[in-house]
Protein backbone atom coordinates (compact mmCIF):
# COMPACT_ATOMS: atom_id res chain seq x y z
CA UNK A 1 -244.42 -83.51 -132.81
CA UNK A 2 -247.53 -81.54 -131.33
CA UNK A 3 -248.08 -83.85 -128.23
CA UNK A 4 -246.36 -84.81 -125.12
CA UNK A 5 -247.36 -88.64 -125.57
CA UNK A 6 -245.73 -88.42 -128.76
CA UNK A 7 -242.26 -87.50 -127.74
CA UNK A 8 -242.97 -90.42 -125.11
CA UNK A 9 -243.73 -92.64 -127.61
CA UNK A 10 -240.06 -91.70 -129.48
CA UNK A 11 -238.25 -92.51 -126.17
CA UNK A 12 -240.09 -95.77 -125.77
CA UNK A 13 -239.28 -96.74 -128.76
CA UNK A 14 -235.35 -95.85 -127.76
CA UNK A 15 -235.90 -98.11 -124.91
CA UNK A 16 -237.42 -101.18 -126.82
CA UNK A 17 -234.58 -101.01 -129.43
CA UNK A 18 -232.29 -100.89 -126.03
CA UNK A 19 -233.58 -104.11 -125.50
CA UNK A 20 -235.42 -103.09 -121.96
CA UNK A 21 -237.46 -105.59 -120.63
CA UNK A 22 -239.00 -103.08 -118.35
CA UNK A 23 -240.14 -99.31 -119.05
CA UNK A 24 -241.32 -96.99 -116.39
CA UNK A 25 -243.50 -93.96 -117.73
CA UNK A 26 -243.96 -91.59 -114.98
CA UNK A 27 -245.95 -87.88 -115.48
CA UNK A 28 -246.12 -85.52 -112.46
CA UNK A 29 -248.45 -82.17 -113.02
CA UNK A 30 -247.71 -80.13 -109.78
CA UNK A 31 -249.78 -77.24 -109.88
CA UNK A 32 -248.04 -75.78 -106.84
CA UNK A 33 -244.72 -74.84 -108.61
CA UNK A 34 -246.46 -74.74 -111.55
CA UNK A 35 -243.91 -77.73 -113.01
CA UNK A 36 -244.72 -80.75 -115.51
CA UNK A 37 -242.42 -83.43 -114.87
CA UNK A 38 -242.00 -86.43 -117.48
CA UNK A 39 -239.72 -89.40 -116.78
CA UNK A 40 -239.27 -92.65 -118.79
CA UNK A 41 -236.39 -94.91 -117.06
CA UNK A 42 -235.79 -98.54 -118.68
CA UNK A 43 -233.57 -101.15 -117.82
CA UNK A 44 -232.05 -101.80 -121.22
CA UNK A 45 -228.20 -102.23 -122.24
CA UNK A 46 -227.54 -98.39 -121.05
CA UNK A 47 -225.65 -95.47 -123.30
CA UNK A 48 -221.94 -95.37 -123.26
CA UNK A 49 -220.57 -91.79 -121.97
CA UNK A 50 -219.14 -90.76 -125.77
CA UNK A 51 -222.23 -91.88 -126.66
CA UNK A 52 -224.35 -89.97 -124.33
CA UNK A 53 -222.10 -86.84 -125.01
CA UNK A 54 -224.06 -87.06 -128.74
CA UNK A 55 -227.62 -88.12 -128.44
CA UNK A 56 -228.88 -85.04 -128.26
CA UNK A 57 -227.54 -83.93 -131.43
CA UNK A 58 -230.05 -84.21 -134.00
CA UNK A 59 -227.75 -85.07 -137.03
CA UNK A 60 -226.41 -88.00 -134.83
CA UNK A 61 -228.34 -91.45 -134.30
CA UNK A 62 -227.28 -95.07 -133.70
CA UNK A 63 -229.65 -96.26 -136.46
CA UNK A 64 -228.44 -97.45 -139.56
CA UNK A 65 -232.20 -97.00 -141.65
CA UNK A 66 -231.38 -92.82 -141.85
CA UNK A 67 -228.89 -90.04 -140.68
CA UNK A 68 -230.73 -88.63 -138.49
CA UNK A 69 -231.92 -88.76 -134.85
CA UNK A 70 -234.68 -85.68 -134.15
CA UNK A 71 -236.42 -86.95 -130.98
CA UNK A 72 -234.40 -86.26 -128.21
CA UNK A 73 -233.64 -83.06 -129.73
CA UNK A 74 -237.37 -82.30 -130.16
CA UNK A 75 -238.23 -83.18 -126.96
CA UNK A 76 -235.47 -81.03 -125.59
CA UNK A 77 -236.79 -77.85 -127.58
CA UNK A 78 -240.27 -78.79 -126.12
CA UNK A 79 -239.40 -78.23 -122.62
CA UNK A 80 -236.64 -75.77 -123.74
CA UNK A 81 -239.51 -73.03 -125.11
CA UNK A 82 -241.29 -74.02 -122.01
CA UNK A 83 -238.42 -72.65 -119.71
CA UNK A 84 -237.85 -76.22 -119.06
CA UNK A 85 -235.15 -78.84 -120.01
CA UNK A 86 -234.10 -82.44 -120.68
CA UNK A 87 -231.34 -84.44 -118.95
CA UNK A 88 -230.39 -87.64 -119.68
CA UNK A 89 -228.95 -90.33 -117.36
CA UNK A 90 -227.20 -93.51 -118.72
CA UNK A 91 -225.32 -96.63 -116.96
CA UNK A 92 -224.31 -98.92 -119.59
CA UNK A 93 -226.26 -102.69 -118.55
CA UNK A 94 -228.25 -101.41 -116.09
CA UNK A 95 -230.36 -98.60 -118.05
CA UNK A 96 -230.85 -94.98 -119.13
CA UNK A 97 -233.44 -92.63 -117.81
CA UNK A 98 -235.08 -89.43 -119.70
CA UNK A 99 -236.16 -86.57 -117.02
CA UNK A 100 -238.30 -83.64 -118.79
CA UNK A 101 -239.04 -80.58 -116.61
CA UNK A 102 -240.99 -77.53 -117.95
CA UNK A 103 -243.41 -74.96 -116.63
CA UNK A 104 -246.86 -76.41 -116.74
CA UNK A 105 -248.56 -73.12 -117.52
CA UNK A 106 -246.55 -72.20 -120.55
CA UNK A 107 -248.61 -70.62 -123.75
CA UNK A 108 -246.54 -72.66 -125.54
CA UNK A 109 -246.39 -76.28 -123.40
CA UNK A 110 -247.75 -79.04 -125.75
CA UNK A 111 -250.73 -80.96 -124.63
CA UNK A 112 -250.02 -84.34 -123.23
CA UNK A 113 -252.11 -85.53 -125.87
CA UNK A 114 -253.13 -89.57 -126.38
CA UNK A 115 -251.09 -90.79 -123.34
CA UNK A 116 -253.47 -93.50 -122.88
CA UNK A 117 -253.53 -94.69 -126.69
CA UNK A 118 -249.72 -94.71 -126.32
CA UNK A 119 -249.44 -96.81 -123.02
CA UNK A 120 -252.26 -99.13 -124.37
CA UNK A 121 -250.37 -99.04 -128.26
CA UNK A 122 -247.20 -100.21 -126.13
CA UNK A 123 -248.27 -102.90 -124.70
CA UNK A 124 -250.31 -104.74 -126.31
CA UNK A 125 -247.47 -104.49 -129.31
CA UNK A 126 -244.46 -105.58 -127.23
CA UNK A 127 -246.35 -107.91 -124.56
CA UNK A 128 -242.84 -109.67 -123.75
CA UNK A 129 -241.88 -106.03 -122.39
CA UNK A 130 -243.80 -104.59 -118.44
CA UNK A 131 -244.15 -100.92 -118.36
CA UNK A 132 -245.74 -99.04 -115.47
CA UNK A 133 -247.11 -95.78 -116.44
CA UNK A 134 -247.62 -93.45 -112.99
CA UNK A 135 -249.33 -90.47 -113.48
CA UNK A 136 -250.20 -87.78 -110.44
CA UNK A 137 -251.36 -84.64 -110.12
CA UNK A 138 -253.18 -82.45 -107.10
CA UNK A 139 -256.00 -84.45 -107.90
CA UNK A 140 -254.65 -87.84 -107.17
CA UNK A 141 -252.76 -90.35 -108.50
CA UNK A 142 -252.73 -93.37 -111.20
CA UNK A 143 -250.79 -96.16 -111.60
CA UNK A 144 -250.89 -98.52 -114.19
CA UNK A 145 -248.85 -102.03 -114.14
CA UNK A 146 -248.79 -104.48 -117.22
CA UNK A 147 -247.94 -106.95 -115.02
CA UNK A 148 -250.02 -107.21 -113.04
CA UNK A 149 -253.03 -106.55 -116.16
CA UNK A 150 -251.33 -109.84 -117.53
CA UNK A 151 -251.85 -111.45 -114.68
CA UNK A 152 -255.08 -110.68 -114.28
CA UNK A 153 -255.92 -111.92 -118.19
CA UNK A 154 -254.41 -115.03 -117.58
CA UNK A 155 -254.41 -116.69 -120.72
CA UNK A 156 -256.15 -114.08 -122.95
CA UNK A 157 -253.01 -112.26 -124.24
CA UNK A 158 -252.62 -108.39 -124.26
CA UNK A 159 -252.77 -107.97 -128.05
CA UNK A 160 -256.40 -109.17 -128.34
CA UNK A 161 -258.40 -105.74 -129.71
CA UNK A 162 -260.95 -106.41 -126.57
CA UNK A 163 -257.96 -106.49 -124.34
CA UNK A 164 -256.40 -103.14 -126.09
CA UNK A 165 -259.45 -101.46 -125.93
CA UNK A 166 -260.15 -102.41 -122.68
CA UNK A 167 -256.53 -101.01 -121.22
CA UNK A 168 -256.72 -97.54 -123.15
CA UNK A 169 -260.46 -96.95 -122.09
CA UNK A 170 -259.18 -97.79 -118.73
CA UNK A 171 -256.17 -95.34 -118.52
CA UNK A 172 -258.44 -92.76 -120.03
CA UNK A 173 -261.16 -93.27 -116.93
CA UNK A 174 -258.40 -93.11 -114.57
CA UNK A 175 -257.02 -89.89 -115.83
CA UNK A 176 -260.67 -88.23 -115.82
CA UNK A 177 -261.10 -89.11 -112.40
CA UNK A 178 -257.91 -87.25 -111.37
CA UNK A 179 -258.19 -84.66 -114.12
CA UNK A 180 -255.01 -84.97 -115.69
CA UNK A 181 -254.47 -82.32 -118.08
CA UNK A 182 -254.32 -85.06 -121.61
């Protein structure tokens, strides 16, 4: 993977097959310690401790389709070669949490990439999930809620193209006007 967004994408994806009803994507570029924090938390059915013990193991996975499970691992390496890492925390029926923590600055730190094109990609193909997506940096700050962008559509659902378009062009404003680094 050659983008930030993408890796997020992977542990979305982890989180919708954990059957989370809610996803919180949450990017933090502080230029004072010169950190990039990424954290994706869900509230799905939660990683046993044995479990937990493996995921990060790239020849382990809990899907049946293939034998192997490179994400996690991946996105470890990513922040890894970035003098960063990746910690995972897991509570079985209540949810698991991904923290990512590398230097910002780093020759070798992956652009965030699409982030917007994700978030928007998300939602408008799992509409029965909410996911904020927080972003700040020294800037300002952005926070998006598909709640409350449901809400606001009433009856036109999320997974209408104007509606898709509309939330990535959105996101993609918002992150210009704090000049996030995507």
């Amino acid at each position: 993977m050659t983008e930030l967004s993408l890796h997020i994408l992977d542990i979305i994806q982890n989180s919708i097959v954990a059957k989370a009803d809610l996803i919180e994507i949450s990017v933090l570029e502080d230029g004072i310690s010169d950190l990039l924090l990424i954290e994706i938390s869900d509230n799905g059915i939660g990683i046993d401790g044995e479990t937990l013990k493996k995921v990060s193991d790239p020849f382990y996975t809990s899907r049946t389709t293939r034998k192997v499970g490179m994400g996690i691992s991946l996105f470890r390496q990513a922040a890894e070669q970035c003098n960063g890492s990746l910690t995972i925390e897991s509570q079985l029926h209540v949810g698991t949490t991904v923290k990512v923590v590398m230097k910002n600055s780093h020759l070798d730190k992956q652009p965030i990439g699409d982030i917007a094109g994700v978030i928007s990609l998300m939602v408008s193909s799992n509409p029965l999930i909410d996911f904020t997506y927080q972003h700040i940096t020294g800037k300002g700050k952005y926070l998006f809620n598909s709640k409350e962008i449901k809400k606001l559509l009433e009856d036109i659902p999320v997974t209408d193209p104007k509606v898709i378009k509309f939330i990535k062009e959105m996101i993609q404003d918002n992150l210009h006007e704090i000049n996030a680094s995507t």
